[in-house]
C-alpha atoms as a PDB file:
ATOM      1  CA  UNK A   1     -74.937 -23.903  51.667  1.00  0.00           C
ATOM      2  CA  UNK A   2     -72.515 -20.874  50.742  1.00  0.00           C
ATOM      3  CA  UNK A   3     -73.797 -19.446  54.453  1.00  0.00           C
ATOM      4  CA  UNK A   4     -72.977 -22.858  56.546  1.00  0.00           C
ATOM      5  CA  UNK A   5     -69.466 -22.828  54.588  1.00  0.00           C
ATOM      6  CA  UNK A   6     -69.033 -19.447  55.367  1.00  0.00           C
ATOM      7  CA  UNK A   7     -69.412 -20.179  59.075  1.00  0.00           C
ATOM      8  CA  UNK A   8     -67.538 -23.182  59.211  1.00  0.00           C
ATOM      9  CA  UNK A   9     -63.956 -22.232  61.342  1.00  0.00           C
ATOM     10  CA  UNK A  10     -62.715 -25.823  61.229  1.00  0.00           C
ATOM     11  CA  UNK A  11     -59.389 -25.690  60.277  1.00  0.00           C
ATOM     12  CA  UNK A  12     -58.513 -22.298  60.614  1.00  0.00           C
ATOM     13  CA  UNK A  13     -56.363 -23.030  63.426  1.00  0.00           C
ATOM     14  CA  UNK A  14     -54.288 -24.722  61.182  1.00  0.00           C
ATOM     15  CA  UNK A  15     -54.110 -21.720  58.622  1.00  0.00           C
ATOM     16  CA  UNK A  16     -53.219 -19.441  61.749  1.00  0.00           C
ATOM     17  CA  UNK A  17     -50.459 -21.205  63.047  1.00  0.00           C
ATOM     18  CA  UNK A  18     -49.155 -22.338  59.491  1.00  0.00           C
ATOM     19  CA  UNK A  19     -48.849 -18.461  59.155  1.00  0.00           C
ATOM     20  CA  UNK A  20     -47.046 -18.023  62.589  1.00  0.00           C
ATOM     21  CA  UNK A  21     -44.700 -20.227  61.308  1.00  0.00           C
ATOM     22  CA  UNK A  22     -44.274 -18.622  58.230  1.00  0.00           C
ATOM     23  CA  UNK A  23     -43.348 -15.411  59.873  1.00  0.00           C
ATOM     24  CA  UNK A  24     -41.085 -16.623  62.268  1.00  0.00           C
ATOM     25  CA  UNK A  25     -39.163 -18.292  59.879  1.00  0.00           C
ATOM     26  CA  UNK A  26     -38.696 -15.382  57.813  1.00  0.00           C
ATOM     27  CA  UNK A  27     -37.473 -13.376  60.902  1.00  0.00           C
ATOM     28  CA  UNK A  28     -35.178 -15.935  61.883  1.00  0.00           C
ATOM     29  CA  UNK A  29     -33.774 -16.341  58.437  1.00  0.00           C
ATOM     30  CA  UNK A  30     -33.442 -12.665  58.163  1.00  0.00           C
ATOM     31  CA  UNK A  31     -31.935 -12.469  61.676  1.00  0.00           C
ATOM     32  CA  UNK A  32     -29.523 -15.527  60.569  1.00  0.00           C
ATOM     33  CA  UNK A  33     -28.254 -13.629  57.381  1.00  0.00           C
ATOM     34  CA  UNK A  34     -27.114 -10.465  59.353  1.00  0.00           C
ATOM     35  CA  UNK A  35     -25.545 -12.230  61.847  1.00  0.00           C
ATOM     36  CA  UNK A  36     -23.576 -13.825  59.702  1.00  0.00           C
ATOM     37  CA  UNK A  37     -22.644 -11.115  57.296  1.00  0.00           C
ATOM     38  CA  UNK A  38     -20.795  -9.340  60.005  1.00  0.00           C
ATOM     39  CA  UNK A  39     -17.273  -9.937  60.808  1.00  0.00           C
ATOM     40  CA  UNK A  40     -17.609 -10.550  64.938  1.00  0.00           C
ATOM     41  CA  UNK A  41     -19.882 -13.734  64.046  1.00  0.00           C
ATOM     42  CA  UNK A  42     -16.843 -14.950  61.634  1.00  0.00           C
ATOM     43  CA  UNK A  43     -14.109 -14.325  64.250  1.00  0.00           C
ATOM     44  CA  UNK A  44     -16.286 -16.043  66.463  1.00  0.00           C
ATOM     45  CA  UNK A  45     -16.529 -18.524  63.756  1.00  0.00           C
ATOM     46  CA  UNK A  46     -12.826 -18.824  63.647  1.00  0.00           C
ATOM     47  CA  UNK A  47     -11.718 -19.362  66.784  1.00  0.00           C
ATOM     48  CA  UNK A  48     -13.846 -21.577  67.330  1.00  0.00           C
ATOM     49  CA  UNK A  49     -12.378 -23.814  64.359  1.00  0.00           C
ATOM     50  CA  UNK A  50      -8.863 -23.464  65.777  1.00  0.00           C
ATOM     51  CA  UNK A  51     -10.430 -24.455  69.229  1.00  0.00           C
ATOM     52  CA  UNK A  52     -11.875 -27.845  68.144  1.00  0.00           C
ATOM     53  CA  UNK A  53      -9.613 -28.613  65.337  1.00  0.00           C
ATOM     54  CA  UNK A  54      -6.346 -27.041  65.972  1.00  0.00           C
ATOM     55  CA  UNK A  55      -3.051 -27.922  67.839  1.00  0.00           C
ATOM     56  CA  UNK A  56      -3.186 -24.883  69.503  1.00  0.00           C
ATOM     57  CA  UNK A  57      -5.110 -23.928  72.772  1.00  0.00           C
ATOM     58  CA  UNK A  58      -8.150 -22.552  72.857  1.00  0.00           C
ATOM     59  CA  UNK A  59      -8.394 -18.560  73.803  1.00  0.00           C
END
């Protein structure tokens, strides 16, 4: 019994791509926290704001 559960691969698809997940989420949330943190992204930020909600035109 222990041998036929040993061999048994259903659902280890599910694992694998569970884990891709996992890791590319972490990346992107990592990747999403330094782009933030640095002051082009919040100029970016800015102008944007004054762009969409501002009387002002948008440069």
């Amino acid at each position: 019994m222990l041998k036929k559960f040993l061999k048994d691969e259903s659902g280890a698809q599910v694992v694998e791509y569970a884990l891709i997940i996992a890791v590319v989420s972490i990346a992107l949330v990592v990747a999403l926290q330094l782009l933030a943190s640095g002051a082009p992204f919040t100029n970016f930020i800015g102008r944007l704001n004054v762009c969409l909600n501002g009387p002002g035109p948008c440069v």
